[in-house]
N, C-alpha and C. Protein backbone atom coordinates (compact mmCIF):
# COMPACT_ATOMS: atom_id res chain seq x y z
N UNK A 1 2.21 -14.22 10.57
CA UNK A 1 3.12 -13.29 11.20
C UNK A 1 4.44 -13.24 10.42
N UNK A 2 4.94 -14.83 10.23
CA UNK A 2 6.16 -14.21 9.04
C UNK A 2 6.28 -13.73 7.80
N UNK A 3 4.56 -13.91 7.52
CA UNK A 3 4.67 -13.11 5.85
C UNK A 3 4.70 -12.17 6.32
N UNK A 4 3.56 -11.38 6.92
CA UNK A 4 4.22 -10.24 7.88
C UNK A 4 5.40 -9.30 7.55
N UNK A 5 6.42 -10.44 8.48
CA UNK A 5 7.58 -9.83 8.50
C UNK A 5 8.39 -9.59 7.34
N UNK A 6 8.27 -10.50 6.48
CA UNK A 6 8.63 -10.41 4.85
C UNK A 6 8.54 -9.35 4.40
N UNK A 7 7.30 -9.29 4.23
CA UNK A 7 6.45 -8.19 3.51
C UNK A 7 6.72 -6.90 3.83
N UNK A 8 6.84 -6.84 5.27
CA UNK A 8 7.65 -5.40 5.52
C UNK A 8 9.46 -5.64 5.21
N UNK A 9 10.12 -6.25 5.39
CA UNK A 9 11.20 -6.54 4.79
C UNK A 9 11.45 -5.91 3.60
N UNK A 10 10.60 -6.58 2.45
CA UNK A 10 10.82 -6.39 0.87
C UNK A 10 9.84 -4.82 1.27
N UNK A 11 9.21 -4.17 1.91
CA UNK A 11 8.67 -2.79 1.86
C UNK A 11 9.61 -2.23 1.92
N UNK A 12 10.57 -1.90 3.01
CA UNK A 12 11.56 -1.27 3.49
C UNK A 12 12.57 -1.33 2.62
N UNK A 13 13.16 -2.26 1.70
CA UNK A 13 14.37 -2.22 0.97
C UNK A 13 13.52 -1.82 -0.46
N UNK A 14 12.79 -2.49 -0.78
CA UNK A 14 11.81 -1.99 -2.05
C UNK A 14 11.75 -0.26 -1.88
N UNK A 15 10.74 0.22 -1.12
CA UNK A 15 10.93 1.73 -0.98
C UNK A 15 11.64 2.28 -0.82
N UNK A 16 12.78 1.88 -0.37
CA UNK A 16 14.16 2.57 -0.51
C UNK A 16 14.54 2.94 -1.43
N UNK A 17 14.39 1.97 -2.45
CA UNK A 17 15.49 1.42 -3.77
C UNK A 17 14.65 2.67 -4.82
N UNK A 18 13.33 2.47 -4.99
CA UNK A 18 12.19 2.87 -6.06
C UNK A 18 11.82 3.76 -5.15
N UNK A 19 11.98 4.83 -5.37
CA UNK A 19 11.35 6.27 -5.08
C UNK A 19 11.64 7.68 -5.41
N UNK A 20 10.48 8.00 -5.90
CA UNK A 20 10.87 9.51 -6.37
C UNK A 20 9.70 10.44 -5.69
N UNK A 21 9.97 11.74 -6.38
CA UNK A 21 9.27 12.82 -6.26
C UNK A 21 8.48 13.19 -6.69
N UNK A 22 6.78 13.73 -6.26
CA UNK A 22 6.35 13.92 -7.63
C UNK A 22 5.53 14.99 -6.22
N UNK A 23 5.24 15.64 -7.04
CA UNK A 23 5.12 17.40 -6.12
C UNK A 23 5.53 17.58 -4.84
N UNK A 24 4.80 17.26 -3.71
CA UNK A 24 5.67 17.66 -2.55
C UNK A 24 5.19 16.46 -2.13
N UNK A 25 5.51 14.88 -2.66
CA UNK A 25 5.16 13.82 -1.14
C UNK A 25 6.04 13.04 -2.01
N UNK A 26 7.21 12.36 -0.99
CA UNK A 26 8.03 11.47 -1.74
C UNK A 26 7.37 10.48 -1.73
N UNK A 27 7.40 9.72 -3.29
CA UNK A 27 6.15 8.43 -3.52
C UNK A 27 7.26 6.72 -3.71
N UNK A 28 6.67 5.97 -2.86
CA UNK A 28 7.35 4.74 -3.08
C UNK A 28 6.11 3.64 -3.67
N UNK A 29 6.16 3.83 -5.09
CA UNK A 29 4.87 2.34 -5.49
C UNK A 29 5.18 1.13 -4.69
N UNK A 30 6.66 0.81 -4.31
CA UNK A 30 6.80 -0.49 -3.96
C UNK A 30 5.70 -0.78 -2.99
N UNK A 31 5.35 0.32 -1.85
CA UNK A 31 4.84 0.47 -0.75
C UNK A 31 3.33 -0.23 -1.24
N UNK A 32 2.24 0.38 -2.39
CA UNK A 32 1.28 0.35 -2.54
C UNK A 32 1.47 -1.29 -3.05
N UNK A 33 2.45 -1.92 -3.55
CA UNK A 33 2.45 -3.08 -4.27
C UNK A 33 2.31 -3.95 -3.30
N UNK A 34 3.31 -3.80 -2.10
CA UNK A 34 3.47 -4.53 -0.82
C UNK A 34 1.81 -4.68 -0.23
N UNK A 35 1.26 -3.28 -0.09
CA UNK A 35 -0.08 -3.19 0.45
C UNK A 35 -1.04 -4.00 -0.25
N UNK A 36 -1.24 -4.19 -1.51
CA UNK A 36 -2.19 -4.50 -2.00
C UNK A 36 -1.58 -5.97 -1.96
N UNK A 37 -0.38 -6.72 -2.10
CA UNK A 37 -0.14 -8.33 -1.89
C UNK A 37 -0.36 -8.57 -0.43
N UNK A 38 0.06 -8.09 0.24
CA UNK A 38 -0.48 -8.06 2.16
C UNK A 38 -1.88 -8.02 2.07
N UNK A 39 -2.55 -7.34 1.53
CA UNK A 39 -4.16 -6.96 1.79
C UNK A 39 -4.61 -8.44 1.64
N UNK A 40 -4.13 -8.75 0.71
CA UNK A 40 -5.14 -10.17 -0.24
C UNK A 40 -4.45 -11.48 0.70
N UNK A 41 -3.22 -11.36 0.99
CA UNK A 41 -2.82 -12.55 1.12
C UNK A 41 -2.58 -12.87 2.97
N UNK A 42 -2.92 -11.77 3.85
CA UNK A 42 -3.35 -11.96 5.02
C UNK A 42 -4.29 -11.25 5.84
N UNK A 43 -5.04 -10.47 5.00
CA UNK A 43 -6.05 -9.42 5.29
C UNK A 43 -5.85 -8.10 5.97
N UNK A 44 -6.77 -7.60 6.66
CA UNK A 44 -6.71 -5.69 6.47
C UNK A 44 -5.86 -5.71 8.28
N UNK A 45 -6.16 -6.91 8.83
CA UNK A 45 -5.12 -6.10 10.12
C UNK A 45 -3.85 -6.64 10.06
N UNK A 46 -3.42 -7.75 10.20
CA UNK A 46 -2.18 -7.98 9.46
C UNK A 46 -0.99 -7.42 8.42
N UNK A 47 -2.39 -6.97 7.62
CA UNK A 47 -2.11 -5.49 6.37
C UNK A 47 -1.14 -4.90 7.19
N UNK A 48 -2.43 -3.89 7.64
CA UNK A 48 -2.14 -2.51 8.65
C UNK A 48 -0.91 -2.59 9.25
N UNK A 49 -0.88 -3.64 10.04
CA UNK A 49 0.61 -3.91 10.68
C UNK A 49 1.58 -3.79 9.91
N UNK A 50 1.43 -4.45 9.03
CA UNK A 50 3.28 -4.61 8.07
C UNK A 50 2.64 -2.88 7.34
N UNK A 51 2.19 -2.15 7.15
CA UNK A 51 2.28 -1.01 6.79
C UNK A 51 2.81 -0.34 7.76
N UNK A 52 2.50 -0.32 8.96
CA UNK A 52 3.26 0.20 9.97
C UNK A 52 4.56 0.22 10.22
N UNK A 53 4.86 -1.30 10.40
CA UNK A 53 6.15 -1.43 10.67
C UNK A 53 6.96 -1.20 9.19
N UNK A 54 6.91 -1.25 7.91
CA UNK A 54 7.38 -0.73 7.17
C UNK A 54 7.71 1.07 7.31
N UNK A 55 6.52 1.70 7.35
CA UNK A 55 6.55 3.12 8.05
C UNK A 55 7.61 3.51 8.69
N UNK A 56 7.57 2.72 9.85
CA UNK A 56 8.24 2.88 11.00
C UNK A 56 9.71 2.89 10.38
N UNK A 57 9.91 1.90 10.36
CA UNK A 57 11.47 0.94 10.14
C UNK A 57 11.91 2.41 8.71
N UNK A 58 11.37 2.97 7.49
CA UNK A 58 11.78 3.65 6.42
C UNK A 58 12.09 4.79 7.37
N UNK A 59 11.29 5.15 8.39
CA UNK A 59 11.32 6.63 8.58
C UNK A 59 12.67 7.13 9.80
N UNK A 60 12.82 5.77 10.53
CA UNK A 60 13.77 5.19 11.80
C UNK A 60 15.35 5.17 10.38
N UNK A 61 14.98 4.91 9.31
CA UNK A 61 16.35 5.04 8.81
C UNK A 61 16.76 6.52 7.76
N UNK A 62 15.44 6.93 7.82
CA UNK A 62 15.36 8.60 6.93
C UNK A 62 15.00 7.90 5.46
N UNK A 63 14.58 7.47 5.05
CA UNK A 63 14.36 7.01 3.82
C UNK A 63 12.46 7.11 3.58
N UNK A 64 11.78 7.44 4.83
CA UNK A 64 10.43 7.52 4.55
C UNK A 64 10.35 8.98 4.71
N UNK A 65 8.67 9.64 4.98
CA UNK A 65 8.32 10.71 5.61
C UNK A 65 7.59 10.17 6.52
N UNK A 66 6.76 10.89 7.32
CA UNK A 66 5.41 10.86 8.15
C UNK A 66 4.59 10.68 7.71
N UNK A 67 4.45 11.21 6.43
CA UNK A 67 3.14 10.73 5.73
C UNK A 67 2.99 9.33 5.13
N UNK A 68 3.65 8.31 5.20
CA UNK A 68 4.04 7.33 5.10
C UNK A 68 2.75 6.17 6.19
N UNK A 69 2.75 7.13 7.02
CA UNK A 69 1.86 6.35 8.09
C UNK A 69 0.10 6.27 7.68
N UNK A 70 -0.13 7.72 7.33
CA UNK A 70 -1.44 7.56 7.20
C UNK A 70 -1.62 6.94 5.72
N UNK A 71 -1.49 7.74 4.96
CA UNK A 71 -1.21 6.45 3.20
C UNK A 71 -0.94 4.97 3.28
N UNK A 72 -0.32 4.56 4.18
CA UNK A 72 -0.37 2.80 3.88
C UNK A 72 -1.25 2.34 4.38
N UNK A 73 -1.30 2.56 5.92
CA UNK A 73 -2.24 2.27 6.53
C UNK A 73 -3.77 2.06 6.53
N UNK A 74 -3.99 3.14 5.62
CA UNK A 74 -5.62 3.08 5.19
C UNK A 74 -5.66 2.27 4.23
N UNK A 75 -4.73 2.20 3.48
CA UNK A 75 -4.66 1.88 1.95
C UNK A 75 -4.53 0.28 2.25
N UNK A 76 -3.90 0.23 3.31
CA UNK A 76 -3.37 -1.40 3.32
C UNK A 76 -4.64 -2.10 4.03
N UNK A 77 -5.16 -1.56 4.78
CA UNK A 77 -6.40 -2.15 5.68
C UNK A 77 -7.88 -2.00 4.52
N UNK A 78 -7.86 -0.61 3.96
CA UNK A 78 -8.69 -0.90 2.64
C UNK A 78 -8.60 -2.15 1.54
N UNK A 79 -7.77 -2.14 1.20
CA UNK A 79 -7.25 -3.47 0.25
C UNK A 79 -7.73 -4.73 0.74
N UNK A 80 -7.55 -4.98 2.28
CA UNK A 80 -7.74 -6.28 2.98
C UNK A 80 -9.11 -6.70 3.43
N UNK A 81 -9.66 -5.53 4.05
CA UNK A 81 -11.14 -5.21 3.84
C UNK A 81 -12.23 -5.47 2.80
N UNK A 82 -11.80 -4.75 1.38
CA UNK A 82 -12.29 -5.08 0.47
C UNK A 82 -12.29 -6.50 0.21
N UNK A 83 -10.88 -7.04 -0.21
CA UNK A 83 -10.58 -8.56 -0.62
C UNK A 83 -11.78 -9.49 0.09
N UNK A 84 -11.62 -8.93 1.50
CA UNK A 84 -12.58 -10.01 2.36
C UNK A 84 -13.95 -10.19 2.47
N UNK A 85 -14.08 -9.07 1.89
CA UNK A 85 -15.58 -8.69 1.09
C UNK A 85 -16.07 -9.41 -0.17
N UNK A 86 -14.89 -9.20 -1.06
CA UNK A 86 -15.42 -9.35 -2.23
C UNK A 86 -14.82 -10.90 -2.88
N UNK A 87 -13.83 -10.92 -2.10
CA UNK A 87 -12.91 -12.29 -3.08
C UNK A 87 -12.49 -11.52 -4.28
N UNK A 88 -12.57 -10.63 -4.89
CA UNK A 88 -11.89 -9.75 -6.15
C UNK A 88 -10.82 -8.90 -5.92
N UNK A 89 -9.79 -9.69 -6.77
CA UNK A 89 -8.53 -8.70 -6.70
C UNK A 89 -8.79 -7.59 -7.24
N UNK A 90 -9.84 -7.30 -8.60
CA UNK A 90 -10.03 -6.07 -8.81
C UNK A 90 -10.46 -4.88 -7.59
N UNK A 91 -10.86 -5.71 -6.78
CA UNK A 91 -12.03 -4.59 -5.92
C UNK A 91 -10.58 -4.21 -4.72
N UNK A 92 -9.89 -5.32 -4.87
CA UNK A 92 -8.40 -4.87 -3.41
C UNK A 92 -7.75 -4.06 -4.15
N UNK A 93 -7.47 -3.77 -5.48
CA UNK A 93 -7.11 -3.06 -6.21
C UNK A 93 -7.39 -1.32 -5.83
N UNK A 94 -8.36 -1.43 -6.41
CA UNK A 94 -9.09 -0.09 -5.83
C UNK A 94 -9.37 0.01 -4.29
N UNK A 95 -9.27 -0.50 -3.67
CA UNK A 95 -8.94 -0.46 -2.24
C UNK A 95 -7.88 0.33 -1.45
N UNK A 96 -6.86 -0.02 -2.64
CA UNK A 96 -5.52 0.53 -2.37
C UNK A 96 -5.35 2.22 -3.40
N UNK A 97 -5.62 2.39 -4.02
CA UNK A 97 -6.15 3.12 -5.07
C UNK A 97 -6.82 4.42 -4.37
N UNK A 98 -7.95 4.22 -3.68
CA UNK A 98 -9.26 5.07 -2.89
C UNK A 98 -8.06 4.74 -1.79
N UNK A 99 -8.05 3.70 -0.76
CA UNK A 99 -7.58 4.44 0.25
C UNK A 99 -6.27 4.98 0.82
N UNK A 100 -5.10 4.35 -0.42
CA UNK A 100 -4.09 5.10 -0.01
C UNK A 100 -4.18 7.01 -1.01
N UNK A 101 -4.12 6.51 -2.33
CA UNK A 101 -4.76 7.85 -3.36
C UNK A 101 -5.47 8.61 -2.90
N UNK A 102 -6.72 8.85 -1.58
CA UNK A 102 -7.63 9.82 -1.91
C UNK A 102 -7.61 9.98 -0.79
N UNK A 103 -8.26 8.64 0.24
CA UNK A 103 -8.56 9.28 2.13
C UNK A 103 -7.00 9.31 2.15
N UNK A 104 -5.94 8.14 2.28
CA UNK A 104 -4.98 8.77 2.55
C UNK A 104 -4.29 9.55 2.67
N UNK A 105 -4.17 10.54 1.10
CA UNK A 105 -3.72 11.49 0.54
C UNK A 105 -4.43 13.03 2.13
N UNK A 106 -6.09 12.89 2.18
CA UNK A 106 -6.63 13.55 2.78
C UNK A 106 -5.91 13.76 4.01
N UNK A 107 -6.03 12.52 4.54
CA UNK A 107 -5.26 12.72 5.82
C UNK A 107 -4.13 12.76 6.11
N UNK A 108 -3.27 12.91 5.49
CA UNK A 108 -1.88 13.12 5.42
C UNK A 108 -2.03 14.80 5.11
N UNK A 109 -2.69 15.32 4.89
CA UNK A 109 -2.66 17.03 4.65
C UNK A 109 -2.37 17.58 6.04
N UNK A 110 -3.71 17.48 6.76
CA UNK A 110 -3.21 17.80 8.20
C UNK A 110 -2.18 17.05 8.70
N UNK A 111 -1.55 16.06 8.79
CA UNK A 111 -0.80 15.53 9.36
C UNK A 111 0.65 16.76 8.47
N UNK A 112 0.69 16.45 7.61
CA UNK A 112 1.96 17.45 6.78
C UNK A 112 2.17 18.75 7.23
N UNK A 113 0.35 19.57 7.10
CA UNK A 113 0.84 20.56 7.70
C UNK A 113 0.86 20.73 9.14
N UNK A 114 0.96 20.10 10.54
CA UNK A 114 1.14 20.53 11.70
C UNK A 114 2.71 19.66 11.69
N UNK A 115 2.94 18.56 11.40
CA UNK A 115 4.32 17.96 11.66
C UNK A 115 5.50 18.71 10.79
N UNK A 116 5.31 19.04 9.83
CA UNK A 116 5.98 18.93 8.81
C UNK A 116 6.90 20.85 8.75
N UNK A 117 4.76 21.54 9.18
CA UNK A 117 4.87 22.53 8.25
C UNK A 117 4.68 23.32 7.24
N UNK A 118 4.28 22.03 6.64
CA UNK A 118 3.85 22.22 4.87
C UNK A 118 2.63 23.60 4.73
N UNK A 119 3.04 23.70 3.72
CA UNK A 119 1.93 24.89 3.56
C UNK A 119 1.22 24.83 1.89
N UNK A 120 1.49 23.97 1.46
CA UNK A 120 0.53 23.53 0.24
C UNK A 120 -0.69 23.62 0.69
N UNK A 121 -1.64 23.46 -0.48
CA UNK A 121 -2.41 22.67 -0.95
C UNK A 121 -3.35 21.41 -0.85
N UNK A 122 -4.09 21.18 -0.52
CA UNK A 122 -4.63 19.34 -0.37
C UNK A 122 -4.39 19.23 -1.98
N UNK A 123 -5.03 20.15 -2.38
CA UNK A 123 -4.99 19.44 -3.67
C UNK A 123 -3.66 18.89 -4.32
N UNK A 124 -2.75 18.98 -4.03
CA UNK A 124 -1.17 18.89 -4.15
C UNK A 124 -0.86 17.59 -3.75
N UNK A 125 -1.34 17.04 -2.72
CA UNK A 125 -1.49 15.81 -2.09
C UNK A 125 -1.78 14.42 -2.80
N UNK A 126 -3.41 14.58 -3.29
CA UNK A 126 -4.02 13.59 -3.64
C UNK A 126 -3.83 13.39 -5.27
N UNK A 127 -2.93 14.10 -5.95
CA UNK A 127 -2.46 13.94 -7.09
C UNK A 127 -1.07 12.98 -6.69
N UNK A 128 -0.41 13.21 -5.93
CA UNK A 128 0.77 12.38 -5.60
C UNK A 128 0.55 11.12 -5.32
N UNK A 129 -0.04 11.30 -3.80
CA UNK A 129 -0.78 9.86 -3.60
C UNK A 129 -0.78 9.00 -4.82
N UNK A 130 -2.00 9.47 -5.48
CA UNK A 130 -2.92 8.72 -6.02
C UNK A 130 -2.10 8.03 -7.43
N UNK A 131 -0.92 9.00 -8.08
CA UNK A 131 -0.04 8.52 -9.10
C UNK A 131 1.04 7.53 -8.23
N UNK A 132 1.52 7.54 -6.95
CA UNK A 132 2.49 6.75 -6.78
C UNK A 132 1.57 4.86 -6.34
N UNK A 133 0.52 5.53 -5.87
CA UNK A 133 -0.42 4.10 -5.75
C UNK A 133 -1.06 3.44 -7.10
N UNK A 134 -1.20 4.25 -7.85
CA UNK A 134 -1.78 3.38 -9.32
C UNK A 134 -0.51 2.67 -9.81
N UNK A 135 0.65 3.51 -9.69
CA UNK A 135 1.70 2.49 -10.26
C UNK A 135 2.03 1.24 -9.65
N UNK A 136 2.45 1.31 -8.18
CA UNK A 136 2.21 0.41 -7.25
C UNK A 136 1.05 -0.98 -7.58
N UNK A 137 0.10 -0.55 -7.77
CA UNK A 137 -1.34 -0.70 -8.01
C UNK A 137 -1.31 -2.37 -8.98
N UNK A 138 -0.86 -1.15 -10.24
CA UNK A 138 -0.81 -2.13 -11.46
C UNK A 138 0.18 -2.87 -11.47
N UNK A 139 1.53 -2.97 -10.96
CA UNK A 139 1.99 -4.04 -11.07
C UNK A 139 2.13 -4.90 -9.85
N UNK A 140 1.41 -4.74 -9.27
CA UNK A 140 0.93 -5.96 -7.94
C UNK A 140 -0.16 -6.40 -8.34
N UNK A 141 -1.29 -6.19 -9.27
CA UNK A 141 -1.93 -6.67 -9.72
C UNK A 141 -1.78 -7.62 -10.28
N UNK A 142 -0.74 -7.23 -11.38
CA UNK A 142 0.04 -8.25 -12.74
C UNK A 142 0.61 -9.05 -11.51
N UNK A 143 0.65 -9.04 -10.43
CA UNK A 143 1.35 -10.33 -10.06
C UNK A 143 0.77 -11.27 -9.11
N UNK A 144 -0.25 -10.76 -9.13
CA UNK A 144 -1.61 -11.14 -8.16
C UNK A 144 -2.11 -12.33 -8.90
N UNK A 145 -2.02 -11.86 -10.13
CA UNK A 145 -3.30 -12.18 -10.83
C UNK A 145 -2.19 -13.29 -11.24
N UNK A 146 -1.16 -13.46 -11.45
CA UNK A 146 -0.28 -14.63 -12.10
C UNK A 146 -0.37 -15.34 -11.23
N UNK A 147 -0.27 -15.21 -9.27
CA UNK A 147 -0.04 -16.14 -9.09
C UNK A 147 -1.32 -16.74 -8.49
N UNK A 148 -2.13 -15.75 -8.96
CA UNK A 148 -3.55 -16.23 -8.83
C UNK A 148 -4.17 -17.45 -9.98
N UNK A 149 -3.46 -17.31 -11.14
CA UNK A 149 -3.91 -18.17 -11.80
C UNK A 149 -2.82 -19.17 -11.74
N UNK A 150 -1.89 -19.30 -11.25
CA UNK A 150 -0.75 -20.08 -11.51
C UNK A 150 -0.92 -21.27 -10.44
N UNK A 151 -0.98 -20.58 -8.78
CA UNK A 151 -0.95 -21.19 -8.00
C UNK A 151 -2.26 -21.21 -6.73
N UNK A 152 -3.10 -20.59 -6.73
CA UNK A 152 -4.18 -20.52 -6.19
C UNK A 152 -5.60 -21.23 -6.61
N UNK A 153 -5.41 -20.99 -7.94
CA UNK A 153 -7.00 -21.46 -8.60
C UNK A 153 -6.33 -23.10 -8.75
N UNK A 154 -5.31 -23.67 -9.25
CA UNK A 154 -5.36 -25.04 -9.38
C UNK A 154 -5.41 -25.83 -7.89
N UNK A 155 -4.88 -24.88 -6.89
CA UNK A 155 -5.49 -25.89 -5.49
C UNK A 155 -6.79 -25.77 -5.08
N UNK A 156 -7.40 -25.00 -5.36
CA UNK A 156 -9.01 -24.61 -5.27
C UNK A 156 -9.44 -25.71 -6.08
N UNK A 157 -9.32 -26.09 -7.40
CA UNK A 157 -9.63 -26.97 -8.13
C UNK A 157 -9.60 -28.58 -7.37
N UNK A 158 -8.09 -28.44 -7.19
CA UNK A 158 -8.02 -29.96 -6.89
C UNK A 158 -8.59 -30.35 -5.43
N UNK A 159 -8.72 -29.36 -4.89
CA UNK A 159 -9.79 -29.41 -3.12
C UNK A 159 -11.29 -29.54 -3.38
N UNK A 160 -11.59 -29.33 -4.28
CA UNK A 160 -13.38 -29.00 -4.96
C UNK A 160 -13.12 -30.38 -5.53
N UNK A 161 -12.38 -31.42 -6.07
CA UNK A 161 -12.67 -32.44 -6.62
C UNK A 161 -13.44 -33.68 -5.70
């Protein structure tokens, strides 16, 4: 519960800080980075939650959108899902990737256009998504994977002895 709370912590000031524009969905990688270290490191409902309350808390200060809700959420419970499946950070990777990038992206269309308004495109959508989560993506990976080899695999080791 307090990584949790962390995790949405560093979401909320992270997405603040790092965010831009890229066609019509304001994109925060921090968000997808947060998701995919939440996914792995307390799984897909725990995830979900700190995607939420990140959501919540960005949008309660104007710094998120609405679409904020359906993109993490899938994306973050995908990631955690997978992990728990597979034990592969590659596979939570693409977890976050597919479900914030593509279903997310999907479902955030209708959600955009009845809340919002919007009158795009889907296709307009899942190009955004999907570039602000690969960036996200890859460098939560690079840090997955460091402290995966740094600090995870040598206690696995010394517990297997």
């Amino acid at each position: 519960m307090i990584l949790t709370a962390l995790l949405s912590a560093l979401g909320v000031v992270g997405g603040s800080m790092f965010e831009f524009t890229i066609g019509v969905a304001k994109v925060a990688p921090m968000q997808h980075l947060i998701n995919l270290i939440s996914g792995v490191l307390v799984g897909p409902w725990w995830a979900v939650t700190q995607a939420f309350i990140t959501s919540l808390i960005r949008n309660i200060l104007g710094t998120g959108t609405v679409l904020a809700f359906p993109g993490s959420m899938i994306g973050a419970f995908c990631v955690g899902w997978l992990f728990q499946k597979t034990k592969s950070l590659l596979m939570a990777a693409c977890g976050e990737l597919i479900g914030t990038g593509i279903i997310g992206a999907i479902v955030a269309y209708p959600v955009a256009k009845w809340l919002m308004g919007a009158n795009g495109a889907l296709w307009l959508f899942v190009p955004s998504f999907f570039l602000s989560a690969l960036v996200g993506v890859v460098v939560g990976y690079l840090i997955l994977l460091s402290m995966w080899q740094r600090l995870i695999l040598p206690q696995l080791k010394k517990i297997s002895k």
